[in-house]
Protein backbone atom coordinates (compact mmCIF):
# COMPACT_ATOMS: atom_id res chain seq x y z
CA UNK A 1 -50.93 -2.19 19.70
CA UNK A 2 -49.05 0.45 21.29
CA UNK A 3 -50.78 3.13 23.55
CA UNK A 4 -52.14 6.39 23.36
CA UNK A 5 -50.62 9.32 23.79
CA UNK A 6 -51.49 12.47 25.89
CA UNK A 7 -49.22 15.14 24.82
CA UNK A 8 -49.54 18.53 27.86
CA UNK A 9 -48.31 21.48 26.45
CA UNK A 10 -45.93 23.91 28.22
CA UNK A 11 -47.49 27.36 27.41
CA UNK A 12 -43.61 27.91 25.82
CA UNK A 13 -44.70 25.46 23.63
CA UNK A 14 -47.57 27.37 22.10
CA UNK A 15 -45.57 30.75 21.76
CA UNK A 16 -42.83 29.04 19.65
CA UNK A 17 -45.06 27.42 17.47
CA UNK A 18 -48.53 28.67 17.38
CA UNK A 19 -49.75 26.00 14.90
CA UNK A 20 -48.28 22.92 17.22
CA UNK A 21 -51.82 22.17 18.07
CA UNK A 22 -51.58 20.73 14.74
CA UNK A 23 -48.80 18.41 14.86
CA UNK A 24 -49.51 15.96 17.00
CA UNK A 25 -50.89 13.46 14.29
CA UNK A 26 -53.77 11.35 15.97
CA UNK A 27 -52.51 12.52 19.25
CA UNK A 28 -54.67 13.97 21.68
CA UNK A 29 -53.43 17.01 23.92
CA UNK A 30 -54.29 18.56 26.53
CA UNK A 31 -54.00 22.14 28.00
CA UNK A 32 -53.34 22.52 31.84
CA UNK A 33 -55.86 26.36 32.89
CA UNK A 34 -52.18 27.28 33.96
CA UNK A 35 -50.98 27.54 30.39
CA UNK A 36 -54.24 29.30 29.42
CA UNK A 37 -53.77 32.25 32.08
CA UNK A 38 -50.22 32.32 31.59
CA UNK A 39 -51.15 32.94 27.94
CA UNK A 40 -53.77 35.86 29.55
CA UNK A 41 -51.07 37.56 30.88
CA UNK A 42 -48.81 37.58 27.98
CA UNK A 43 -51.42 38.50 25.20
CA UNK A 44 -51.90 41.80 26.59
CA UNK A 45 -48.10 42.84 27.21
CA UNK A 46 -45.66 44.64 24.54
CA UNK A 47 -43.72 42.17 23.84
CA UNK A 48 -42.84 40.23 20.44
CA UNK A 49 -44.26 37.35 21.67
CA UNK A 50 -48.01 38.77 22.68
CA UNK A 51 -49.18 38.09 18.87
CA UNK A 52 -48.04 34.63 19.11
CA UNK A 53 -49.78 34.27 22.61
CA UNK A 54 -53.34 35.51 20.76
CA UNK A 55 -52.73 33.62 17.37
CA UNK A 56 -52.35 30.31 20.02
CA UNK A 57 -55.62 31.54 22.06
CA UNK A 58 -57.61 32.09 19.03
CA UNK A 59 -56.62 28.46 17.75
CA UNK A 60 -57.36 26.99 21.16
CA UNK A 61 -61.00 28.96 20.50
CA UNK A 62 -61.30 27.65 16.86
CA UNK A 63 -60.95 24.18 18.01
CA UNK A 64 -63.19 24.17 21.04
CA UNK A 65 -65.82 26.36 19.48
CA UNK A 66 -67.20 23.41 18.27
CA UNK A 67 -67.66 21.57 22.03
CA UNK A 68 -71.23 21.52 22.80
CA UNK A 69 -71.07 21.34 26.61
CA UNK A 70 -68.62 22.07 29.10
CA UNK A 71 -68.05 18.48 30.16
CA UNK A 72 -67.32 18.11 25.87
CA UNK A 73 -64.17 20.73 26.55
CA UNK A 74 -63.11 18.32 29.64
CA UNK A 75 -63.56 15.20 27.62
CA UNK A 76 -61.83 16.19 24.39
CA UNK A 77 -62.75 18.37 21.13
CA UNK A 78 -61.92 16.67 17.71
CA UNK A 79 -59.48 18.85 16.24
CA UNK A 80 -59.76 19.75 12.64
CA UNK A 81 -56.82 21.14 10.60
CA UNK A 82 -58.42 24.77 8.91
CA UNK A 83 -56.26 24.40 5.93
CA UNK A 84 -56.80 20.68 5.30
CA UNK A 85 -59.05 17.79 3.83
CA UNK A 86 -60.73 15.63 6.92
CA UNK A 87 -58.42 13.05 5.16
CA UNK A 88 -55.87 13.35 7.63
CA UNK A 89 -56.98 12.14 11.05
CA UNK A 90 -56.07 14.82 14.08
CA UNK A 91 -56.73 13.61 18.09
CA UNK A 92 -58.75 15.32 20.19
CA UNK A 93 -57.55 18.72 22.83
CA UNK A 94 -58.91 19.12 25.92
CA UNK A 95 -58.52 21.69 28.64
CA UNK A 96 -57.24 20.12 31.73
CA UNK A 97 -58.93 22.16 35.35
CA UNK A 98 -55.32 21.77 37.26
CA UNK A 99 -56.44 24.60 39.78
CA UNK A 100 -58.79 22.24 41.22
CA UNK A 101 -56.35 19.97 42.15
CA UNK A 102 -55.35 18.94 45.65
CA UNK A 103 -52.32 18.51 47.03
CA UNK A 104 -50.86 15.03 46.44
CA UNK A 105 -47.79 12.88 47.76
CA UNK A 106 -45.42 13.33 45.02
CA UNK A 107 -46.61 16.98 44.09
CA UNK A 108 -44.55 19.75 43.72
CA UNK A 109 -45.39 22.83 45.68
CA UNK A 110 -47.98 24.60 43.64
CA UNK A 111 -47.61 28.12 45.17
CA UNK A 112 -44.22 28.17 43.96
CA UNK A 113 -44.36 28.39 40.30
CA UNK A 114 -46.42 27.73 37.11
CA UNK A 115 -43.86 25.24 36.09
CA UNK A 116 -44.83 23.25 39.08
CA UNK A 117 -48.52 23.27 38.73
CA UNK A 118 -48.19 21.89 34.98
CA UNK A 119 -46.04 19.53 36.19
CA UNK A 120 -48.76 18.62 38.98
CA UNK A 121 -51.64 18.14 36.30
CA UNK A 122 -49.03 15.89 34.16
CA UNK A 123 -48.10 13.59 37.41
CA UNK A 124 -52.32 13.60 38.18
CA UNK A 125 -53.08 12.52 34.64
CA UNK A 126 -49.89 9.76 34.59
CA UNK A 127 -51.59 8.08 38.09
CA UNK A 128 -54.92 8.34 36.89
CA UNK A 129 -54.81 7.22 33.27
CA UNK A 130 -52.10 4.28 33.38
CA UNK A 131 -53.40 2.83 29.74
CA UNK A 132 -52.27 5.85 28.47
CA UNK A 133 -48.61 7.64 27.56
CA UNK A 134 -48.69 11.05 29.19
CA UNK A 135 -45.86 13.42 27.97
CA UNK A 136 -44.96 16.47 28.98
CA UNK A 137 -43.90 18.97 26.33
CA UNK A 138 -41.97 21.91 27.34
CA UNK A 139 -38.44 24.24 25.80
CA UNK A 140 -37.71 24.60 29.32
CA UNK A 141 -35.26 22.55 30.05
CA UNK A 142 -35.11 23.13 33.93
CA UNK A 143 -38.80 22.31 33.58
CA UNK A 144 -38.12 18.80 32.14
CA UNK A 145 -35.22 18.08 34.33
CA UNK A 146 -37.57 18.90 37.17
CA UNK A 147 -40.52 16.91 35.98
CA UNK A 148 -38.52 14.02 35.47
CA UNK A 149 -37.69 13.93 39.21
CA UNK A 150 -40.49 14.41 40.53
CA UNK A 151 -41.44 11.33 38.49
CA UNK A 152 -43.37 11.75 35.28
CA UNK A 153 -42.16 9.14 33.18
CA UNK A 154 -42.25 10.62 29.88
CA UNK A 155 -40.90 14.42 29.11
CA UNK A 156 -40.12 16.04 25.46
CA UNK A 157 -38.79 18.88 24.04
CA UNK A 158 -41.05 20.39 21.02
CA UNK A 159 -39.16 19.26 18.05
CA UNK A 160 -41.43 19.30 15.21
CA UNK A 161 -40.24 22.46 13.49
CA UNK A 162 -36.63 21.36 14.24
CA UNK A 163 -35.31 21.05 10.41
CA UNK A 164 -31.38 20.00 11.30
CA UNK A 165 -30.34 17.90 14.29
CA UNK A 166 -27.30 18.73 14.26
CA UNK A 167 -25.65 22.66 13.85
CA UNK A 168 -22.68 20.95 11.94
CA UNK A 169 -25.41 19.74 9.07
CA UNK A 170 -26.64 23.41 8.04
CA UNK A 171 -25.02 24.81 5.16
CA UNK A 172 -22.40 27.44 5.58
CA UNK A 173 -23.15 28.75 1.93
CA UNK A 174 -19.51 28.37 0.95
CA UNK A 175 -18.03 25.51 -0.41
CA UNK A 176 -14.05 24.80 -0.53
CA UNK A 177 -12.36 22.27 -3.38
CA UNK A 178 -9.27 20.82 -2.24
CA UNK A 179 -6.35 21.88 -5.28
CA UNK A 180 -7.62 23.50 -8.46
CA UNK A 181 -11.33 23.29 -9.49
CA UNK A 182 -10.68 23.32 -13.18
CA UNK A 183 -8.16 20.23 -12.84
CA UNK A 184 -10.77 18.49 -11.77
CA UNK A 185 -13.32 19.33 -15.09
CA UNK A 186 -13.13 17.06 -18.10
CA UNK A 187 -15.51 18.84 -19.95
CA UNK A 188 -16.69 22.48 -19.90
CA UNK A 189 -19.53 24.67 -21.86
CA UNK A 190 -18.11 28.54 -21.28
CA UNK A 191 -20.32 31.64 -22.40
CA UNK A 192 -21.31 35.20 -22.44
CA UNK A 193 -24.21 37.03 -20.99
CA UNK A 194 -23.59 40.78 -21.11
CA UNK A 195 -20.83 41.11 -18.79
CA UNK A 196 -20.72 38.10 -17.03
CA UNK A 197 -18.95 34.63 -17.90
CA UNK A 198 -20.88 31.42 -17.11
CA UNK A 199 -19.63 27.61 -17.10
CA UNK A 200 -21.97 24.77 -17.58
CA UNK A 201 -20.05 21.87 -15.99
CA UNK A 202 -20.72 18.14 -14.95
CA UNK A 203 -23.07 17.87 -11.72
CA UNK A 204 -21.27 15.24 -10.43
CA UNK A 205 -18.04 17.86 -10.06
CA UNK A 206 -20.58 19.10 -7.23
CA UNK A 207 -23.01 16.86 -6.24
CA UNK A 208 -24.48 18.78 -3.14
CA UNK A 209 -24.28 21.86 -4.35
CA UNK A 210 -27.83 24.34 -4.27
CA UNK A 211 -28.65 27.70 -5.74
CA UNK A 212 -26.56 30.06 -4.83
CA UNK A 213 -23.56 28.61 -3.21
CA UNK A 214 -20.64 30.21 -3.50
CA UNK A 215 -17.74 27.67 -4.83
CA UNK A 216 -13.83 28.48 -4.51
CA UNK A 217 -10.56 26.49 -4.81
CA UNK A 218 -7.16 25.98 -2.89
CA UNK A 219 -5.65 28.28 -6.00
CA UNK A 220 -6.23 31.61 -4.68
CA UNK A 221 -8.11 32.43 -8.42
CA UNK A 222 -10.69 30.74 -8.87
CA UNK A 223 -14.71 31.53 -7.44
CA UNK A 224 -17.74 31.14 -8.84
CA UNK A 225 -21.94 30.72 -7.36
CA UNK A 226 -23.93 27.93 -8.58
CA UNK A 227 -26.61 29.87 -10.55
CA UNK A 228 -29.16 27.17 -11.70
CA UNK A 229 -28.83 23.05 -11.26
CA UNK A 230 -30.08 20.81 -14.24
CA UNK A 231 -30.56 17.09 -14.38
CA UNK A 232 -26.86 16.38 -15.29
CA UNK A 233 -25.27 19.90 -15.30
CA UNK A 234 -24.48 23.01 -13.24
CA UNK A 235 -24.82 26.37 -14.32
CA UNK A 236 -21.56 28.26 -12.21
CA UNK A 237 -21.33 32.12 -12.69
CA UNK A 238 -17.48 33.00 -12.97
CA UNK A 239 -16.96 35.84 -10.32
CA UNK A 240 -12.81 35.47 -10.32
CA UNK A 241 -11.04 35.76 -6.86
CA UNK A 242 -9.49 39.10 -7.64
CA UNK A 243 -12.53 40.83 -8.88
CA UNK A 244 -14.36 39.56 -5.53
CA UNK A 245 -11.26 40.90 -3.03
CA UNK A 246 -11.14 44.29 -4.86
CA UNK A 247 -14.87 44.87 -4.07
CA UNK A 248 -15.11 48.18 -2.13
CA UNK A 249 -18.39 49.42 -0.51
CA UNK A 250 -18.35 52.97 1.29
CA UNK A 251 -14.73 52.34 1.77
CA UNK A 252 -14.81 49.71 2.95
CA UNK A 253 -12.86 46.59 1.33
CA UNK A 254 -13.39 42.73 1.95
CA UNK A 255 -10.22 41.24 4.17
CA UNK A 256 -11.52 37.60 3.55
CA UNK A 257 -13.30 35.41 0.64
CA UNK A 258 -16.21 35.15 2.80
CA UNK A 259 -17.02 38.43 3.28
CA UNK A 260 -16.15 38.75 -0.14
CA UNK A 261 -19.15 36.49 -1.07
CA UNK A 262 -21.01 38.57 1.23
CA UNK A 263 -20.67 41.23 -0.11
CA UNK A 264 -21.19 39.97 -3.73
CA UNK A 265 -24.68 38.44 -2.90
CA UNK A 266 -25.75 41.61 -0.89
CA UNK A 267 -25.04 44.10 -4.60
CA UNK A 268 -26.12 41.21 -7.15
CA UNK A 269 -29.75 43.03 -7.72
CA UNK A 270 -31.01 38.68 -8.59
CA UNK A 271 -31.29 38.33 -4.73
CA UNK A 272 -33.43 39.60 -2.24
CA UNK A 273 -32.71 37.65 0.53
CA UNK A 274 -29.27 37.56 2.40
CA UNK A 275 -28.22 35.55 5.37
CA UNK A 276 -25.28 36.65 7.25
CA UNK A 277 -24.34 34.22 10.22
CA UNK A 278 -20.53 34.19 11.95
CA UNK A 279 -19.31 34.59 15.44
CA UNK A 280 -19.50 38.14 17.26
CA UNK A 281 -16.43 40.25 15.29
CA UNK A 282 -16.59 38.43 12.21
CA UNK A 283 -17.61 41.64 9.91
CA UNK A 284 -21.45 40.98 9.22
CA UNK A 285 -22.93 44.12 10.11
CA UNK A 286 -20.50 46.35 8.82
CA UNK A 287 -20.32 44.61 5.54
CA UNK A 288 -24.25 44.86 5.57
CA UNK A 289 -24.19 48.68 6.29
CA UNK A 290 -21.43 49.53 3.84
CA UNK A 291 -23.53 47.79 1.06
CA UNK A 292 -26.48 48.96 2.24
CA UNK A 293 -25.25 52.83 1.88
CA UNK A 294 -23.91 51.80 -1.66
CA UNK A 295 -27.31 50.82 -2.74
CA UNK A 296 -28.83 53.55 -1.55
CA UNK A 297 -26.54 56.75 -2.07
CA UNK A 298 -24.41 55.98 -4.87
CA UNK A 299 -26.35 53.23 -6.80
CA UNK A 300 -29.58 54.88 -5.59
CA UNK A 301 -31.44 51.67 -6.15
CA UNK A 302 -33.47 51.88 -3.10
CA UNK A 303 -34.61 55.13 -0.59
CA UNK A 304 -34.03 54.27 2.47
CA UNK A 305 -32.45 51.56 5.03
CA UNK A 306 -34.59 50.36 7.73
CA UNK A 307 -33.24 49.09 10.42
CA UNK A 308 -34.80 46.51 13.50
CA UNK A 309 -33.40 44.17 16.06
CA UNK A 310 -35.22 41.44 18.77
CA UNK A 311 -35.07 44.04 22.01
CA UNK A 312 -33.53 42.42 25.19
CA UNK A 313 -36.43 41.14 27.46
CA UNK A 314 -35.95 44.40 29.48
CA UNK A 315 -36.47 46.60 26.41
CA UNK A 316 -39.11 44.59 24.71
CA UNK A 317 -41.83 47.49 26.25
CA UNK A 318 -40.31 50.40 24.60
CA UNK A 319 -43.06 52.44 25.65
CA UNK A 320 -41.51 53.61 28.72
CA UNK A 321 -38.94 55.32 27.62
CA UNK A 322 -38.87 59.13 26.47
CA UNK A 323 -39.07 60.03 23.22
CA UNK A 324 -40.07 59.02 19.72
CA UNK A 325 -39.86 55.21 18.27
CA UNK A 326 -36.80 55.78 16.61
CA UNK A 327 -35.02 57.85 19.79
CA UNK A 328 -36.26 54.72 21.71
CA UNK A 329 -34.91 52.02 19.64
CA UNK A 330 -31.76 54.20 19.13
CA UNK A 331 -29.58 52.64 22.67
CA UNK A 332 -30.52 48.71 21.03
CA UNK A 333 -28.76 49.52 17.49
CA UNK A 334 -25.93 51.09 18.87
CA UNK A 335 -24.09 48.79 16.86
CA UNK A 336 -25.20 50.48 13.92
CA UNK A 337 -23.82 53.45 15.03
CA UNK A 338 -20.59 52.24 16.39
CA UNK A 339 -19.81 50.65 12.79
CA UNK A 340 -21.08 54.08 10.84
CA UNK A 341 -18.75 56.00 13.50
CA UNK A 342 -15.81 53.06 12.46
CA UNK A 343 -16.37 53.78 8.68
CA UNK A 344 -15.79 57.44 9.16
CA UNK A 345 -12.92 57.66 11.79
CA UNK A 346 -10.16 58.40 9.52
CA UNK A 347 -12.68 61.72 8.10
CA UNK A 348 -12.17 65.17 9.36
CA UNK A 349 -15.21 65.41 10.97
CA UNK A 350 -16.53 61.83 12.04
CA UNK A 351 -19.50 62.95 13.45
CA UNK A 352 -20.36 65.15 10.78
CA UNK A 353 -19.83 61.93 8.39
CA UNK A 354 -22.16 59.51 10.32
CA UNK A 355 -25.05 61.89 10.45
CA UNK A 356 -24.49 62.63 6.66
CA UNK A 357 -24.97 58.77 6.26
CA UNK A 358 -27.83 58.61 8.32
CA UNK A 359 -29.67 61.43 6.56
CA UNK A 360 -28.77 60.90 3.18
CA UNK A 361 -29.40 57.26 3.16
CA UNK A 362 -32.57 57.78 5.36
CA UNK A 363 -31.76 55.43 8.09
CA UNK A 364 -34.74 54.07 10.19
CA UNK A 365 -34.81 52.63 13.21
CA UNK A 366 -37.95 50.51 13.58
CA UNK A 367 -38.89 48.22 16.75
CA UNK A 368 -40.14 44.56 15.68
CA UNK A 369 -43.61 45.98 17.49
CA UNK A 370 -44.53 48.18 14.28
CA UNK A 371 -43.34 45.73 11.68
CA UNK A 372 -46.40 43.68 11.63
CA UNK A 373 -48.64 44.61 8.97
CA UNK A 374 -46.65 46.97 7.06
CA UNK A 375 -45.55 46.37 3.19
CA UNK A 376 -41.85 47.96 3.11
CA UNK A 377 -41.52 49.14 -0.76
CA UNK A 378 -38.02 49.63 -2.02
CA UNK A 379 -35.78 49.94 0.66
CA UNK A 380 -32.43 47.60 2.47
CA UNK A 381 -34.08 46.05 5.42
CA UNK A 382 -31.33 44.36 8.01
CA UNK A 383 -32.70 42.52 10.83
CA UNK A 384 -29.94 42.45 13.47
CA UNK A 385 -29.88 39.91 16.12
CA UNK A 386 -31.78 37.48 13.97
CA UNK A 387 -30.75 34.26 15.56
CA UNK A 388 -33.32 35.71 18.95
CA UNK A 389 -36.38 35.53 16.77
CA UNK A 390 -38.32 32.81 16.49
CA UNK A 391 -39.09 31.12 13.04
CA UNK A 392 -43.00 32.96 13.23
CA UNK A 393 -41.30 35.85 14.26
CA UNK A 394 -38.78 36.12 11.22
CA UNK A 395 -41.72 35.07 8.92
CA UNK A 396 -43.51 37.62 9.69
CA UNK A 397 -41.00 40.79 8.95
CA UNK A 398 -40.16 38.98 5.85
CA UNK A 399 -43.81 38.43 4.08
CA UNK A 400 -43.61 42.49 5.00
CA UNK A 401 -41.23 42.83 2.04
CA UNK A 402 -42.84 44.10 -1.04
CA UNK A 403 -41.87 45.34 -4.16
CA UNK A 404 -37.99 46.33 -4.82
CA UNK A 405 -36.76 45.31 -1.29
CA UNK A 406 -34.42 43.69 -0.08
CA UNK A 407 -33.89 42.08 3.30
CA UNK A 408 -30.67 41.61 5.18
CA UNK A 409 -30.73 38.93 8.13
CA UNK A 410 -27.09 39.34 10.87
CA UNK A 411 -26.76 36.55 13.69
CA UNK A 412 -24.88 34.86 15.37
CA UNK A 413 -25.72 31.48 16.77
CA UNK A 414 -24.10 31.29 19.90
CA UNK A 415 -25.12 34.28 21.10
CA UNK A 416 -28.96 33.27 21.68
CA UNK A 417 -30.27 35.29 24.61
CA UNK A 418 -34.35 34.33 24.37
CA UNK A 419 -35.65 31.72 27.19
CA UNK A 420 -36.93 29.53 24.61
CA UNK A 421 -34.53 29.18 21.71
CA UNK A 422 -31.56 27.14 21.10
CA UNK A 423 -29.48 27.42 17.75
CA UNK A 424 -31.79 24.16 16.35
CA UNK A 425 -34.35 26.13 16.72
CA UNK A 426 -33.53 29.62 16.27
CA UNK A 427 -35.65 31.23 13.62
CA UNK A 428 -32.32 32.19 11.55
CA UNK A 429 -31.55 28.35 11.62
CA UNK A 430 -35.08 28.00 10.35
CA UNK A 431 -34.89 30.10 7.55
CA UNK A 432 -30.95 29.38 6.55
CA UNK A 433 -32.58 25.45 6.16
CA UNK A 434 -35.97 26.56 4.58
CA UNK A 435 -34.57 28.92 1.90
CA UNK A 436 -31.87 26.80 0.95
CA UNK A 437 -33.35 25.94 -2.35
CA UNK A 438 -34.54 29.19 -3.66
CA UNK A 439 -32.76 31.04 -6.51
CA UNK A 440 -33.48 34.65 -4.80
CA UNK A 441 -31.76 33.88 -1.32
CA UNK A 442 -28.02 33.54 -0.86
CA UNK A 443 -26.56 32.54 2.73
CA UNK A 444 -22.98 32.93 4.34
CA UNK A 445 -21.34 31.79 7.32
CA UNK A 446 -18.41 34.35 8.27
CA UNK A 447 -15.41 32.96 9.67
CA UNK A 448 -12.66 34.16 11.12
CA UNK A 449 -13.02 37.10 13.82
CA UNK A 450 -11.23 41.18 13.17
CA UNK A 451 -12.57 42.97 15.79
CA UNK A 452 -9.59 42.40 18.48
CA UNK A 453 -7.54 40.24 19.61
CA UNK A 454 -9.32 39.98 22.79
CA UNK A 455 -12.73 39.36 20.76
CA UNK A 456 -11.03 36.74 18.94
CA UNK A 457 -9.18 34.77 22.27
CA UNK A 458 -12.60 35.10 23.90
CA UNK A 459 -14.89 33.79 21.25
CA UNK A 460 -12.34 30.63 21.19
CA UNK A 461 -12.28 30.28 24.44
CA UNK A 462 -15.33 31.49 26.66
């Protein structure tokens, strides 16, 4: 019989996943004071990640509420999953009194960093329970690196909500057939709805294809989305290569098939959800804009664009700075303006032009901090910077979409900036995987870079 495990959680643990206390199986865990006044601290700040530091507290509280003694808390608290049958057994948690610990051979130096003392309690529980597995969870890597010196035997990275293992395996949204597509079909069921053309074809002429995926050939003419998959056949909606390239959006054109897609998914009214991910310079937030203003000025299908980004760490207290939320959260979407001021450089008056745009589509800027609990009724949402948000994070500006909205997601997944996320665990990785399936969410991966030359060199090269 192999041993039991005692999982210690990093408090970076707990902010990416508030719910991990649940996903340890029949595991029991235990929570160094350290982590509990480093999640103190963080409840009370400004930042994105203070609701995730109190949803983890009050589930820490939830489960220990139940101890009837303090020696119970030191001991262990069975932990019981809230949304659950007792069917499935959970271990027990435990909160772990590191402070009281004194300094050891083999110890790190305490007074030099939280890191250190965690890794202290881990090393103190390894020597002094040696029937037992003791693992160190942590996203810091420099953390486990460091713990694994100082000789803790076993140190993990928190994995659980980890849907892909490998970037390669997520879908890009696009699929390419080598030569012609209809060479390839035997049989073929063609007909009208309205204005649009649909095929019924063979599934096994795309096995692995999913809702919404767009599908083009090697013949510069054909392109088509998978609309609906049946048992033996595949519903393909006939969108025609040239019909897709002559799209135009404020002025602005398509120069390649995939932001042609793009731009296809973001006007089809069917979808509400569209993912944009491509390397810096690759034309996702300008195609976003330009459709965005379409939908709202000329189609007038929605009132107003609202606009929000993850903040640098710096920024993440707006409350400093002068001015009104929107004058505040103005310097992080500059790249809003800088693509309404490209749109409009050939006008007479650019300036003029962009704050036209801005006013007549009723342009918001909104910072993630006053997202939370709102229901956003018909209006383009884009969520910039999406790959810095964790998958709570991006859950929670998306459950505030309610009727007639529709929500725009831009990243780009080597360009993560947060301490804690890598691009298998981004939240845009999260929700590209988790909304594969679903007939009202289309995703694209941009390739190819137009900004410069020099963008181009340096995103191959740096």
């Amino acid at each position: 019989m192999s041993a039991s495990k005692l999982y210690i959680l990093d408090t970076n643990v707990l902010l990416h996943d508030p719910k991990c206390l649940f996903e340890f199986k029949e595991q029991d865990i235990a929570i160094p004071m350290t982590v509990l006044e480093e999640l103190d601290d963080i409840k009370d700040r400004k930042k994105t990640v203070a609701q995730e530091a109190r949803y983890a507290i009050r589930a820490i509280d939830n489960i220990l509420s139940a101890a009837t003694s303090p020696e119970q808390i030191l001991r262990g608290v069975q932990i019981h999953h809230p949304a659950e049958s007792e069917e499935r057994r959970l271990g027990k948690l435990s909160i772990f009194p590191d402070h009281e610990l004194a300094t050891q051979k083999g110890f790190l130096p305490a007074d030099k960093s939280k890191d250190n003392q965690i890794i202290n309690c881990a090393l103190h529980l390894q020597a002094t329970n040696p029937h037992r597995d003791i693992v160190l969870v942590t996203k810091d890597i420099n953390m486990r690196l460091k713990a694994l010196g100082a000789g803790l035997l076993k140190v993990e990275d928190y994995r659980t909500d980890q849907l892909i293992s490998d970037l390669e395996l997520l879908p890009a949204g696009h699929q390419r057939i080598e030569g012609s597509f209809w060479d390839r079909v035997e049989q073929v069921d063609s007909y009208q709805d309205g204005d649009r053309t649909y095929h019924r074809v063979s599934r096994d002429m795309l096995p692995d294809t999913y809702p919404n995926e767009y599908i083009f050939d090697d013949s510069e003419d054909f392109a088509a989305r998978t609309i609906s998959i049946e048992d033996d056949s595949i519903v393909l909606l006939d969108l025609g290569r040239d019909r897709l390239m002559q799209q135009n959006c404020w002025g602005i054109e398509p120069i390649t098939v995939y932001q042609a897609f793009a731009m296809q998914s973001l006007l089809d009214p069917t979808i509400d959800l569209c993912l944009l991910n491509g390397a810096a310079g690759s034309g996702k937030t300008l195609i976003a804009l330009a459709c965005a203003l379409e939908m709202v000025i000329e189609q007038k299908r929605f009132n107003k664009i609202i606009v929000t980004r993850s903040t640098p760490p710096v920024a993440e207290d707006i409350g400093f700075l002068p001015g009104t939320e929107e004058e505040k959260m103005t310097p992080w979407l500059s790249s809003i303006h800088d693509n309404l001021e490209a749109m409009h450089e050939h006008d007479e008056r650019p300036q003029s032009s962009v704050k036209y745009a801005i006013e007549k589509a009723n342009i918001q800027f909104k910072s993630l901090n006053f997202i939370r609990g709102r229901s956003i009724q018909d209006a383009v949402v884009i969520v910039d910077e999406a790959q810095n948000l964790t998958p709570q994070q991006l859950k929670t500006i998306i459950t505030r979409c309610g009727k007639g909205t529709k929500m725009i997601c831009l990243g780009n997944l080597a360009q993560i900036d947060s301490n804690y996320l890598t691009a298998l665990t981004s939240g845009l990785t999260y929700i590209v995987e988790r909304f594969r399936g679903f007939e009202g969410s289309a995703n694209i991966h941009f390739e190819g870079i137009f900004r410069s030359r020099l963008a181009q060199y340096a995103e191959e090269h740096l």
